[in-house]
Protein backbone atom coordinates (compact mmCIF):
# COMPACT_ATOMS: atom_id res chain seq x y z
CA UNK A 1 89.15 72.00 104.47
CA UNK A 2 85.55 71.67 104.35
CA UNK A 3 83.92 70.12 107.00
CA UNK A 4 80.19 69.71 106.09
CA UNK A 5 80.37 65.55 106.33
CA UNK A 6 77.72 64.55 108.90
CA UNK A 7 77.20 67.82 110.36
CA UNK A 8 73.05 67.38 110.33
CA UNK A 9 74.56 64.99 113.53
CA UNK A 10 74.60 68.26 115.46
CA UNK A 11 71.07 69.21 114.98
CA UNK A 12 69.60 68.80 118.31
CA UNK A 13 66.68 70.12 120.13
CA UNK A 14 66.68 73.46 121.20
CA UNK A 15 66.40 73.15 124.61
CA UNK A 16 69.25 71.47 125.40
CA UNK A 17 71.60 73.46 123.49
CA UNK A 18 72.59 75.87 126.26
CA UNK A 19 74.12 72.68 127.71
CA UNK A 20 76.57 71.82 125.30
CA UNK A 21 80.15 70.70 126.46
CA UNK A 22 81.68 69.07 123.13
CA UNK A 23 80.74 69.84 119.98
CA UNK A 24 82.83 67.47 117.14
CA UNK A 25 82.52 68.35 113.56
CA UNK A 26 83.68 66.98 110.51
CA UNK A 27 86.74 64.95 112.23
CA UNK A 28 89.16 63.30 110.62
CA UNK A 29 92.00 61.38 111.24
CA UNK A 30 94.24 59.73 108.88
CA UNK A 31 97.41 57.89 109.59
CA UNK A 32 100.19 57.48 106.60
CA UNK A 33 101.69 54.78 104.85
CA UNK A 34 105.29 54.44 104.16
CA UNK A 35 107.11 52.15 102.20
CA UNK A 36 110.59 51.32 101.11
CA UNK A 37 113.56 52.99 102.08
CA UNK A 38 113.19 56.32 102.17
CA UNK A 39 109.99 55.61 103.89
CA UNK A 40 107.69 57.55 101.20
CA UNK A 41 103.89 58.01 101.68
CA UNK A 42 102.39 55.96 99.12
CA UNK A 43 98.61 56.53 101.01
CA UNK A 44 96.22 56.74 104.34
CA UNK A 45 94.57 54.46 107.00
CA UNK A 46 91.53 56.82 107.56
CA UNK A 47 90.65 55.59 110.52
CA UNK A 48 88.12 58.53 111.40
CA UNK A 49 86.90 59.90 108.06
CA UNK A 50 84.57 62.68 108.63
CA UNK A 51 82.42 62.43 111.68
CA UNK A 52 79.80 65.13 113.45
CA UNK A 53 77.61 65.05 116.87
CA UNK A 54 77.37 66.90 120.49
CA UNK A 55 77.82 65.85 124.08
CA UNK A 56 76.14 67.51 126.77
CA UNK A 57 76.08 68.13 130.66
CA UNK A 58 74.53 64.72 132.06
CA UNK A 59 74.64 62.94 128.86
CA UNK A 60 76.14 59.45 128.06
CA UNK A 61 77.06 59.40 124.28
CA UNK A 62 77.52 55.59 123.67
CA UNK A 63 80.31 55.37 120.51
CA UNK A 64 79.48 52.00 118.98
CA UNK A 65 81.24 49.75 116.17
CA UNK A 66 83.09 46.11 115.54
CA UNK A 67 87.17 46.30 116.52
CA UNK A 68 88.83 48.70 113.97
CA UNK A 69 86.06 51.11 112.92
CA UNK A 70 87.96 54.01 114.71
CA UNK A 71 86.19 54.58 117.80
CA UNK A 72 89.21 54.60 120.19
CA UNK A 73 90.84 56.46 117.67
CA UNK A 74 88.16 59.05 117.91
CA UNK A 75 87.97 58.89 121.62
CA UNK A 76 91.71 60.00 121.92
CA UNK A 77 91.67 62.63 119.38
CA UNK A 78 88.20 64.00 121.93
CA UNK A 79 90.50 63.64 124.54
CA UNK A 80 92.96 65.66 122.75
CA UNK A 81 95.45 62.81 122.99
CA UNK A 82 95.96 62.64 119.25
CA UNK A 83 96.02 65.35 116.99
CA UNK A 84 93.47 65.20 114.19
CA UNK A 85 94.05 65.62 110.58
CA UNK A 86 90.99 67.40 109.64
CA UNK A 87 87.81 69.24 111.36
CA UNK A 88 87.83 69.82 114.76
CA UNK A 89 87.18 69.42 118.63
CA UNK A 90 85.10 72.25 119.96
CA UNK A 91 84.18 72.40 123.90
CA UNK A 92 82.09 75.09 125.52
CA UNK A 93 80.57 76.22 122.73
CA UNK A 94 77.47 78.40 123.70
CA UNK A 95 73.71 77.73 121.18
CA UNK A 96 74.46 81.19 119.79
CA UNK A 97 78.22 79.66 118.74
CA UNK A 98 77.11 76.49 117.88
CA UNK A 99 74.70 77.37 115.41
CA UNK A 100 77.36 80.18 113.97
CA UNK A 101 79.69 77.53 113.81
CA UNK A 102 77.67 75.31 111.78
CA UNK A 103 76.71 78.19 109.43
CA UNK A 104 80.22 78.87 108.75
CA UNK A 105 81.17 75.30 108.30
CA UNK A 106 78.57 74.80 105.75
CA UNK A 107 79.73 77.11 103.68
CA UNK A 108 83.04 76.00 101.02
CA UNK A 109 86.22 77.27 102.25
CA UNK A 110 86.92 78.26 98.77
CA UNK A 111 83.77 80.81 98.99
CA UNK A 112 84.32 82.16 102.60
CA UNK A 113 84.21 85.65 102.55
CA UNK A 114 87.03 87.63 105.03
CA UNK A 115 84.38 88.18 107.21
CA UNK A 116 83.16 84.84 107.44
CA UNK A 117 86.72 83.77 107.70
CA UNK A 118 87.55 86.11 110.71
CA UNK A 119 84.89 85.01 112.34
CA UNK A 120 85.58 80.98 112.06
CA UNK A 121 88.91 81.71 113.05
CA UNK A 122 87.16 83.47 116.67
CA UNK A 123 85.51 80.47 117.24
CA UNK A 124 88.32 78.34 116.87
CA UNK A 125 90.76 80.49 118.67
CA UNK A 126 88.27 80.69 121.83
CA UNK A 127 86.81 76.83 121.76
CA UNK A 128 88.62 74.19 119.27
CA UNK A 129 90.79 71.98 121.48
CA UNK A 130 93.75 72.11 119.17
CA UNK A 131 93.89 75.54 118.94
CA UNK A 132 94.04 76.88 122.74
CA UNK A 133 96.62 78.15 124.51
CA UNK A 134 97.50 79.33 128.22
CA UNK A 135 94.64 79.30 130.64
CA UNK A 136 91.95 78.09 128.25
CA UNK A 137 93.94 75.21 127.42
CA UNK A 138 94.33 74.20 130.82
CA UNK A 139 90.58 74.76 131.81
CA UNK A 140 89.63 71.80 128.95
CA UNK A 141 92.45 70.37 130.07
CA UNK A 142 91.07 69.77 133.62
CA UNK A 143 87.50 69.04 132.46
CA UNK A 144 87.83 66.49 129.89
CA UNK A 145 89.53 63.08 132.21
CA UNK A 146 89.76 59.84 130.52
CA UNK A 147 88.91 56.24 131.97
CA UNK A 148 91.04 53.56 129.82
CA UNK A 149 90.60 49.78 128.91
CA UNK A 150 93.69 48.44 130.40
CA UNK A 151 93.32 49.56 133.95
CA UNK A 152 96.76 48.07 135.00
CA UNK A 153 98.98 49.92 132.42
CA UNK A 154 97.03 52.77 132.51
CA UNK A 155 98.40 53.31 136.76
CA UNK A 156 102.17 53.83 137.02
CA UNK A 157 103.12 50.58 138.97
CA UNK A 158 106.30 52.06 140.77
CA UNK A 159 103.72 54.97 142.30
CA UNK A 160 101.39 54.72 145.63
CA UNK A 161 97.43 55.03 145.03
CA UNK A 162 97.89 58.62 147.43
CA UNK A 163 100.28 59.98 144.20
CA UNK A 164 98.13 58.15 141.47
CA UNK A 165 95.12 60.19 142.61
CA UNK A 166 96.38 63.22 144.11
CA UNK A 167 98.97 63.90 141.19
CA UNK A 168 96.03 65.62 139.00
CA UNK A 169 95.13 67.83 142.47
CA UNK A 170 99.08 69.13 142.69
CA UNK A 171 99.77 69.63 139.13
CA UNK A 172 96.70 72.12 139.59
CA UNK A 173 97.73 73.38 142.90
CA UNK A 174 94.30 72.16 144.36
CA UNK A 175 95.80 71.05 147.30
CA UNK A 176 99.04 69.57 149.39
CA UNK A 177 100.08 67.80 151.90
CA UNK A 178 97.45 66.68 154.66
CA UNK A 179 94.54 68.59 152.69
CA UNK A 180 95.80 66.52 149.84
CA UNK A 181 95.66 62.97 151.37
CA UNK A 182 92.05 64.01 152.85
CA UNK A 183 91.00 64.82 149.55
CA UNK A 184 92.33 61.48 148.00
CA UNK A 185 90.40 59.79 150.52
CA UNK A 186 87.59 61.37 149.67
CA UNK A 187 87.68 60.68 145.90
CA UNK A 188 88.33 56.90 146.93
CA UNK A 189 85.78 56.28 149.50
CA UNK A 190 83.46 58.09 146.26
CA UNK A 191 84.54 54.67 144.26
CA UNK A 192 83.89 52.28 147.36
CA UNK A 193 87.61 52.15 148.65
CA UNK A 194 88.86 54.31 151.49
CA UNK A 195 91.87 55.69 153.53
CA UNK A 196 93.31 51.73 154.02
CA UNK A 197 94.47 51.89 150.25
CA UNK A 198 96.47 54.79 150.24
CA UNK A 199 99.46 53.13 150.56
CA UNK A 200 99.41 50.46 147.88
CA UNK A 201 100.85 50.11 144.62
CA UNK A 202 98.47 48.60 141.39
CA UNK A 203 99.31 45.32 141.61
CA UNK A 204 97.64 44.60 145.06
CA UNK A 205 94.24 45.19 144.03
CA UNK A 206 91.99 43.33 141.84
CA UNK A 207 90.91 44.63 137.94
CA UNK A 208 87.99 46.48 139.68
CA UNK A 209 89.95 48.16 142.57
CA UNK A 210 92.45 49.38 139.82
CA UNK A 211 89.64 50.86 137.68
CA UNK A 212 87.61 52.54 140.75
CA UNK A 213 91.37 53.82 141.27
CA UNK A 214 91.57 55.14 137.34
CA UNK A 215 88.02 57.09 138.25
CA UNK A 216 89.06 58.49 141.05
CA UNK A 217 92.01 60.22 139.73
CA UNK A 218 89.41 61.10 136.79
CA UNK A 219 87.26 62.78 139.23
CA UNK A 220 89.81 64.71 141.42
CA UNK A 221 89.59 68.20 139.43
CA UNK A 222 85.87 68.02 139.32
CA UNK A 223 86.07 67.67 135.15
CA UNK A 224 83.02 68.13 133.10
CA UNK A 225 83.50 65.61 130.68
CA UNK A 226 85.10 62.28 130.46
CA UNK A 227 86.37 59.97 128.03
CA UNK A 228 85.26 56.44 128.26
CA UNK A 229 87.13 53.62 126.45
CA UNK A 230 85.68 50.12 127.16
CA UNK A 231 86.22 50.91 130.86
CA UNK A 232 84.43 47.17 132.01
CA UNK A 233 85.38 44.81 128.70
CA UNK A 234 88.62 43.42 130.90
CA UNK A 235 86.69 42.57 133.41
CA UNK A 236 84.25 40.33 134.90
CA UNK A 237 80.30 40.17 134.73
CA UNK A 238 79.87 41.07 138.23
CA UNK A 239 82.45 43.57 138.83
CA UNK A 240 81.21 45.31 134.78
CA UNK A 241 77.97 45.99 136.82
CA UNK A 242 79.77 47.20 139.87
CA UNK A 243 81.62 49.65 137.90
CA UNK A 244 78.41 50.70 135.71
CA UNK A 245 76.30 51.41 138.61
CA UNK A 246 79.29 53.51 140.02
CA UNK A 247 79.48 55.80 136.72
CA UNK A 248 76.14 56.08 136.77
CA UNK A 249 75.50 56.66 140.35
CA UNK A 250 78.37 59.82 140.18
CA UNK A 251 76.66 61.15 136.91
CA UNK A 252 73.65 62.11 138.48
CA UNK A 253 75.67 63.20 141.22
CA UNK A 254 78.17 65.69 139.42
CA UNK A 255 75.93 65.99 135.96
CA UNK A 256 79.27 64.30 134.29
CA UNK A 257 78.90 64.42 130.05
CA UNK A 258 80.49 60.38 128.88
CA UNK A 259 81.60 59.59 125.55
CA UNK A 260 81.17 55.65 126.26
CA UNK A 261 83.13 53.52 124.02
CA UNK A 262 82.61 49.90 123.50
CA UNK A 263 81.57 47.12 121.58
CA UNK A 264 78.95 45.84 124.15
CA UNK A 265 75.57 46.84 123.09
CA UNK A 266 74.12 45.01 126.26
CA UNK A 267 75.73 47.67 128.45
CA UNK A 268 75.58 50.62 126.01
CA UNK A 269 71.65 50.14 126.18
CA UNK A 270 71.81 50.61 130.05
CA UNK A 271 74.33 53.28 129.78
CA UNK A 272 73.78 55.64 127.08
CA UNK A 273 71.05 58.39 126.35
CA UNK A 274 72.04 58.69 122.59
CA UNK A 275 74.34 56.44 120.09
CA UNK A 276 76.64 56.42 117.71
CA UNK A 277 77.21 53.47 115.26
CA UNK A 278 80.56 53.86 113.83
CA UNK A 279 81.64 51.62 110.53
CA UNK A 280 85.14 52.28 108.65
CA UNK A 281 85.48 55.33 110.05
CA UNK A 282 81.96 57.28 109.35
CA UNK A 283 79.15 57.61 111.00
CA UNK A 284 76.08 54.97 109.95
CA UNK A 285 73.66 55.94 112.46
CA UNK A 286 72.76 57.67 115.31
CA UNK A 287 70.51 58.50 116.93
CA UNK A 288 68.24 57.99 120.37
CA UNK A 289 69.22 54.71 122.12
CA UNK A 290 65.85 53.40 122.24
CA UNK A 291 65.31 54.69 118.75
CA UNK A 292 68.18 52.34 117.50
CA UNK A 293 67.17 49.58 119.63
CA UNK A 294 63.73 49.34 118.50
CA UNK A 295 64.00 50.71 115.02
CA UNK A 296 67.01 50.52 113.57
CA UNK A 297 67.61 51.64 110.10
CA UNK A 298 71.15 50.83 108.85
CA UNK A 299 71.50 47.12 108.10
CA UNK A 300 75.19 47.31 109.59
CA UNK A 301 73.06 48.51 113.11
CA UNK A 302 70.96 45.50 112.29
CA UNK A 303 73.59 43.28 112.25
CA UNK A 304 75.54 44.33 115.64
CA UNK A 305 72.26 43.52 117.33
CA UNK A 306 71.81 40.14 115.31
CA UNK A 307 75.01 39.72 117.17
CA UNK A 308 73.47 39.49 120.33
CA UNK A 309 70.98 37.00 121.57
CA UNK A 310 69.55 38.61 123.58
CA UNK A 311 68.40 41.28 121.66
CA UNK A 312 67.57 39.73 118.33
CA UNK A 313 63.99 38.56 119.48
CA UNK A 314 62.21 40.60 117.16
CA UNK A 315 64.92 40.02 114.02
CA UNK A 316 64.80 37.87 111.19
CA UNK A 317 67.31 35.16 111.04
CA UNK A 318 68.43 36.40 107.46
CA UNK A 319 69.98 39.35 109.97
CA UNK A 320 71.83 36.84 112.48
CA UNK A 321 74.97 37.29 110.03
CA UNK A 322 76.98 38.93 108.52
CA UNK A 323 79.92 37.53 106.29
CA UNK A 324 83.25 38.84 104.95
CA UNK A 325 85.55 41.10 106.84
CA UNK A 326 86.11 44.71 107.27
CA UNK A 327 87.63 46.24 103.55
CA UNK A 328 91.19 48.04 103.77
CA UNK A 329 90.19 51.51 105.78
CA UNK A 330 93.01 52.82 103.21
CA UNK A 331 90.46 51.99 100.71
CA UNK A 332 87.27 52.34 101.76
CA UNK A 333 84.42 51.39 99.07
CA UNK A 334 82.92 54.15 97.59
CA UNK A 335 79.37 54.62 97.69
CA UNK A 336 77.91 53.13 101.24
CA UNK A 337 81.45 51.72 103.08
CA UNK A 338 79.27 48.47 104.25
CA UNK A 339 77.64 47.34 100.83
CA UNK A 340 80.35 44.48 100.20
CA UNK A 341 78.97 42.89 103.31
CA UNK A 342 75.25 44.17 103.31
CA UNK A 343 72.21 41.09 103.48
CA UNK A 344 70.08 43.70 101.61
CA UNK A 345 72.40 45.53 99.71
CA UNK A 346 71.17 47.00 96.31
CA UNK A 347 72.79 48.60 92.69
CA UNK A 348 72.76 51.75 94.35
CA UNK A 349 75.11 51.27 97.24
CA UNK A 350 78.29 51.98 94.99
CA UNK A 351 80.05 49.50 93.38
CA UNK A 352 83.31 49.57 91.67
CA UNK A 353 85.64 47.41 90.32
CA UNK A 354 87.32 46.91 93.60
CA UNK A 355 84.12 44.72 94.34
CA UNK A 356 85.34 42.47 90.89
CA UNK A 357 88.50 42.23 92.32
CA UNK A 358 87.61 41.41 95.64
CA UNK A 359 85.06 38.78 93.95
CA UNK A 360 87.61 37.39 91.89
CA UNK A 361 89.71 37.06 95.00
CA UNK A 362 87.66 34.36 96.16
CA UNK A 363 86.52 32.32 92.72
CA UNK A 364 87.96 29.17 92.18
CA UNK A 365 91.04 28.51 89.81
CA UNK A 366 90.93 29.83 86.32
CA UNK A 367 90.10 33.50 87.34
CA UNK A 368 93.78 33.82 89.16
CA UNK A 369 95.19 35.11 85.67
CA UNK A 370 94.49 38.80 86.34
CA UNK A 371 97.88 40.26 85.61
CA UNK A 372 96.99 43.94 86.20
CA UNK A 373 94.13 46.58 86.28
CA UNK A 374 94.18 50.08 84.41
CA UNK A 375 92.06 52.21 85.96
CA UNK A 376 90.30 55.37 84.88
CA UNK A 377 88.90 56.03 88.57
CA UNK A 378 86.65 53.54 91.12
CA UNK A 379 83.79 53.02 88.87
CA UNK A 380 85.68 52.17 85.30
CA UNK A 381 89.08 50.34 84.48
CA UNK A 382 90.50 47.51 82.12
CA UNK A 383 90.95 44.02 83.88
CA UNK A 384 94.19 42.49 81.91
CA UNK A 385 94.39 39.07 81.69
CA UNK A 386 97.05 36.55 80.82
CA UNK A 387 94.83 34.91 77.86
CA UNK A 388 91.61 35.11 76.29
CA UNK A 389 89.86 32.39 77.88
CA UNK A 390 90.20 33.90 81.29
CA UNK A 391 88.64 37.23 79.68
CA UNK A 392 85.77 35.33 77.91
CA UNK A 393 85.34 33.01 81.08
CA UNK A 394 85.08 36.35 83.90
CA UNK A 395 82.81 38.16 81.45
CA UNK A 396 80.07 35.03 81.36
CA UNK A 397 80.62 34.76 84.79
CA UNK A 398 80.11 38.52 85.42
CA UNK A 399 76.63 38.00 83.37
CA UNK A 400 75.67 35.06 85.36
CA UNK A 401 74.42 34.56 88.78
CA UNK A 402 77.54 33.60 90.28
CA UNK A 403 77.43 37.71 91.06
CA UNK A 404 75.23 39.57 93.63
CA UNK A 405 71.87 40.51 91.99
CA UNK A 406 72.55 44.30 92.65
CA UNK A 407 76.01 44.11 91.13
CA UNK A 408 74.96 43.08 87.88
CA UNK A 409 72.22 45.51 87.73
CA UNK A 410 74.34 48.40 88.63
CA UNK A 411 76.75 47.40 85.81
CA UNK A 412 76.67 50.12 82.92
CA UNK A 413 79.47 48.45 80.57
CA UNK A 414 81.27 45.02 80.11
CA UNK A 415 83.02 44.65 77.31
CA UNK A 416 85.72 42.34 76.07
CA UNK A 417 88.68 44.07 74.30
CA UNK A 418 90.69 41.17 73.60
CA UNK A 419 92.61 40.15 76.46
CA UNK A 420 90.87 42.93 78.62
CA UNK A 421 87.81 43.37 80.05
CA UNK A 422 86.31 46.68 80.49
CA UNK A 423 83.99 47.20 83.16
CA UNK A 424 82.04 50.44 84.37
CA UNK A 425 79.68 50.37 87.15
CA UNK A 426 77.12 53.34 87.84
CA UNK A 427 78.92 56.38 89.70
CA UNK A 428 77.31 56.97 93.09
CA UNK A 429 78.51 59.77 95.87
CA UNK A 430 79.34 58.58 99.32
CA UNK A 431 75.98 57.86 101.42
CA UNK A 432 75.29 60.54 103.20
CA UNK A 433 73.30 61.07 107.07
CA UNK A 434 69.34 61.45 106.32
CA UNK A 435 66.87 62.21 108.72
CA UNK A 436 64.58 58.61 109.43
CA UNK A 437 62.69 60.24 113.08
CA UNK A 438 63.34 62.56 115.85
CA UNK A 439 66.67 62.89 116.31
CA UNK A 440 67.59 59.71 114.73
CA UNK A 441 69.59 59.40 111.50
CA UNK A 442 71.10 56.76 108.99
CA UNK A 443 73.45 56.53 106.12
CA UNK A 444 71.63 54.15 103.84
CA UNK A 445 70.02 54.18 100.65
CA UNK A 446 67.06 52.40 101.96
CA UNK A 447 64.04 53.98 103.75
CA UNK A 448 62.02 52.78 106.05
CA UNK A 449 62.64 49.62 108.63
CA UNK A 450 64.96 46.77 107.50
CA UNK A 451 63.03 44.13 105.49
CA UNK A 452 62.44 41.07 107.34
C-alpha cells in the first residue's frame, strides 16, 4: 500500500531530527462491518484513515479532536496495542533513515524497484513496531508506557500498589525482592506518594493517587516515550493541575517524548510543544501550538476553539458554532471530510450526492418519497422517486435557496428524467496537507486566516 497521505507532516527542522523517537506514517486503521448471519463484511469504520507526523525526545505532541475522530484509536495502535491496517509505526529511526524512509514511501508501490523494495523492507524489519521481533521488540516494548483515562480499571484491583509498580521492573528482571520494594518507593515518592502506600489496593486512594500510581508503573523501566490518553479528563480541576505539573515536572527531568490525547484545548495549550487536530480520521492541521492558537487555518480548528470561552476573544461569533453531527466514518465525504458542517464552506470542498441525501434527510414532508438512488460513483447518481411531483418539487428546491450557496454552484447537472432526478456535482480529490507557515499545515481549500 502506498502511504504518501500526509507525509509533508514529517517535514521538520533539521536540527532536531537526530532526536527522533516515533516516526508515524501514512496510518490507517479500519475496523469491519458484518452483517447477517454469516457475519459478511459489507464495509469499514475508518477510524484512522491515513495520518503522518514525528515525536521527539522532550516533546509533548498534543493529539486533538471532538469524541470519535480516532485519536484513542491512534494512540493504541502508537502504543502498539492495536494492530493497524495500513502504514506504519516506526521508533528510533535515525535523520539519515527518516529521510530514506520518506523517499521510499513516496514512491508507488507498483513502481518500486527491487532495490528500493529491499531496502523499505530494512527499515521496517529494524524500526516498524509491528514488524520486530526478539530483543528489539522488547527494547520498544520497555520505552513506549502508556497513562490511560480510566485510572481505576486501568490498576488490577485484587493486586497491592508494591506489585502494580514493580511488576514492569520483574518482568524485565530489573530488580527483586528488597531492591525491588526500594525501587517502587522510589518511583512513588517521584509522583508525591511514598513507602506508606505500598501496601494498598486501588480502591483506597482517591482518582489522583490512582493516576500518580498508573505513572509510576509508567516510569519504572525508564521508557522513552509515553502514551497519553486523557490522563486528567476524570478528574477534578485541582487535582488535573496536580497531575499536569507532575508530567511536566518529570519531562524535563527524564527528557520523556508524550503523545497527549484529549479534547481539552485549555490544557493542551499548557502542555504541548506541537498539535495535531484530528477530524474523521485525517489529519486537518498541525502544526506549532502557538501557531494554531493564534492563527489557525482550518475552520474545523476554528471551531474547537469557538468552543471555548476562554479562548475565543479574538473570534467572530459566526465561529462560536458549529451545527450537525459527525458523518458515518464508514462514509466519510469526499472532498474536505468537514464541508457538511463548515460556516465558510465553498463549491470546492467536495460535494456529492450524499450531501442531497443528507439534505433531504432533514426537509419537511413531501421530499420523504425517495425510494432508491442509482449511483454511478460519489459525485453522479439517479434519485428515484415515488411520483413526479416529488421529482419536479426536489429539483426547484435544489435551484432555490433552500440549498447552501456553494452547493448549488458546484452543481454541474440536474436533470429530471421522469420520475428521476439526475444530479452530478463537480469531482474534487480528497483535501490534502499544504504548507500555511513554519511548520504549520492545514487541509483546506482556503488560504490565508479564517474570514471574520
Amino acid at each position: 500500500m502506498t502511504m504518501t497521505a500526509d507525509a509533508s507532516l514529517a517535514r521538520q527542522p533539521a536540527t532536531a531530527a537526530d532526536d527522533l523517537v516515533v516516526s508515524v506514517r501514512g496510518l490507517e486503521k479500519h475496523f469491519p462491518i458484518k452483517e447477517g448471519a454469516l457475519q459478511r463484511v459489507v464495509g469499514q469504520v475508518r477510524a484512522v484513515d491515513g495520518v503522518s507526523f514525528d515525536i521527539r525526545r522532550g516533546e509533548t505532541v498534543g493529539l486533538v479532536g471532538e469524541s470519535g475522530c480516532g485519536k484513542t484509536t491512534l494512540g493504541r495502535c502508537v502504543a502498539a496495542l492495536s494492530d493497524p491496517t495500513g502504514g506504519g509505526i516506526y521508533f528510533g529511526l535515525s535523520a539519515q533513515h527518516r529521510d530514506r524512509l520518506d523517499a521510499l514511501l513516496a514512491v508507488p508501490e507498483a513502481r518500486r524497484g527491487e532495490a528500493e523494495r529491499r531496502a523499505l523492507a530494512e527499515i521496517e524489519a529494524a524500526h516498524r513496531i509491528d514488524r520486530l521481533q526478539g530483543n528489539a521488540w522488547r527494547n520498544f516494548r520497555r520505552n513506549c508506557q502508556v497513562v490511560f483515562q480510566d485510572s481505576f480499571a486501568s490498576l488490577n484491583p485484587r493486586h497491592l500498589v508494591k506489585d502494580i509498580v514493580g511488576r514492569p521492573l520483574e518482568v524485565y528482571r530489573e530488580a527483586s525482592g528488597t531492591a525491588l520494594t526500594e525501587r517502587v518507593v522510589e518511583l512513588l515518592e517521584q509522583v508525591g506518594l511514598g513507602r506508606q502506600h505500598l501496601y494498598r489496593y486501588p480502591h483506597q486512594f482517591s482518582g489522583g493517587q490512582r493516576q500518580r500510581i498508573s505513572i509510576a508503573r509508567a516510569l519504572a523501566l525508564n521508557p522513552e516515550f509515553i502514551v497519553l490518553d486523557e490522563p486528567t479528563s476524570a478528574l477534578d480541576v485541582s487535582v488535573q493541575a496536580q497531575i499536569l505539573n507532575l508530567l511536566h515536572d518529570l519531562q524535563q527531568q527524564r527528557n520523556l517524548a508524550y503523545l497527549f490525547i484529549t479534547h481539552n484545548l485549555s490544557v493542551v495549550r499548557h502542555m504541548a510543544d506541537r498539535i495535531v487536530v484530528m477530524y474523521l480520521g485525517r489529519v486537518a492541521e498541525a502544526g506549532p501550538t502557538e501557531a494554531i492558537f493564534d492563527r489557525p487555518e482550518h475552520p474545523y480548528t476554528g471551531a474547537l476553539l469557538a468552543a471555548n470561552p476562554d479562548l475565543t476573544d479574538d473570534l467572530d461569533g459566526a465561529m462560536r458554532t458549529l451545527e450537525g453531527s459527525v458523518p458515518d466514518p464508514a462514509r466519510p465525504p469526499q472532498g474536505c471530510r468537514f464541508h457538511t458542517r463548515c460556516p465558510v464552506v465553498t463549491p470546492a470542498c467536495g460535494w456529492e450526492v450524499d450531501d442531497v441525501v443528507r439534505w433531504l434527510a432533514d426537509r419537511e414532508a413531501g421530499f420523504d418519497r425517495l425510494s432508491g438512488v442509482e449511483r454511478k460513483d460519489a459525485f453522479e447518481a439517479d434519485l428515484v422517486f415515488e411520483d413526479d411531483a416529488a421529482v419536479a418539487k426536489l429539483s426547484a428546491a435544489l435551484r432555490s435557496d433552500a440549498v447552501p450557496m456553494a452547493m448549488r454552484e458546484a452543481t454541474e447537472a440536474l436533470e429530471v428524467r421522469g420520475r428521476k432526478l439526475h444530479v452530478r456535482f463537480r469531482r474534487v480529490s480528497e483535501v490534502e496537507l499544504t504548507p500555511r507557515g513554519p511548520h504549520h499545515e492545514a487541509a483546506c481549500v482556503r488560504s490565508g486566516p479564517l474570514p471574520v
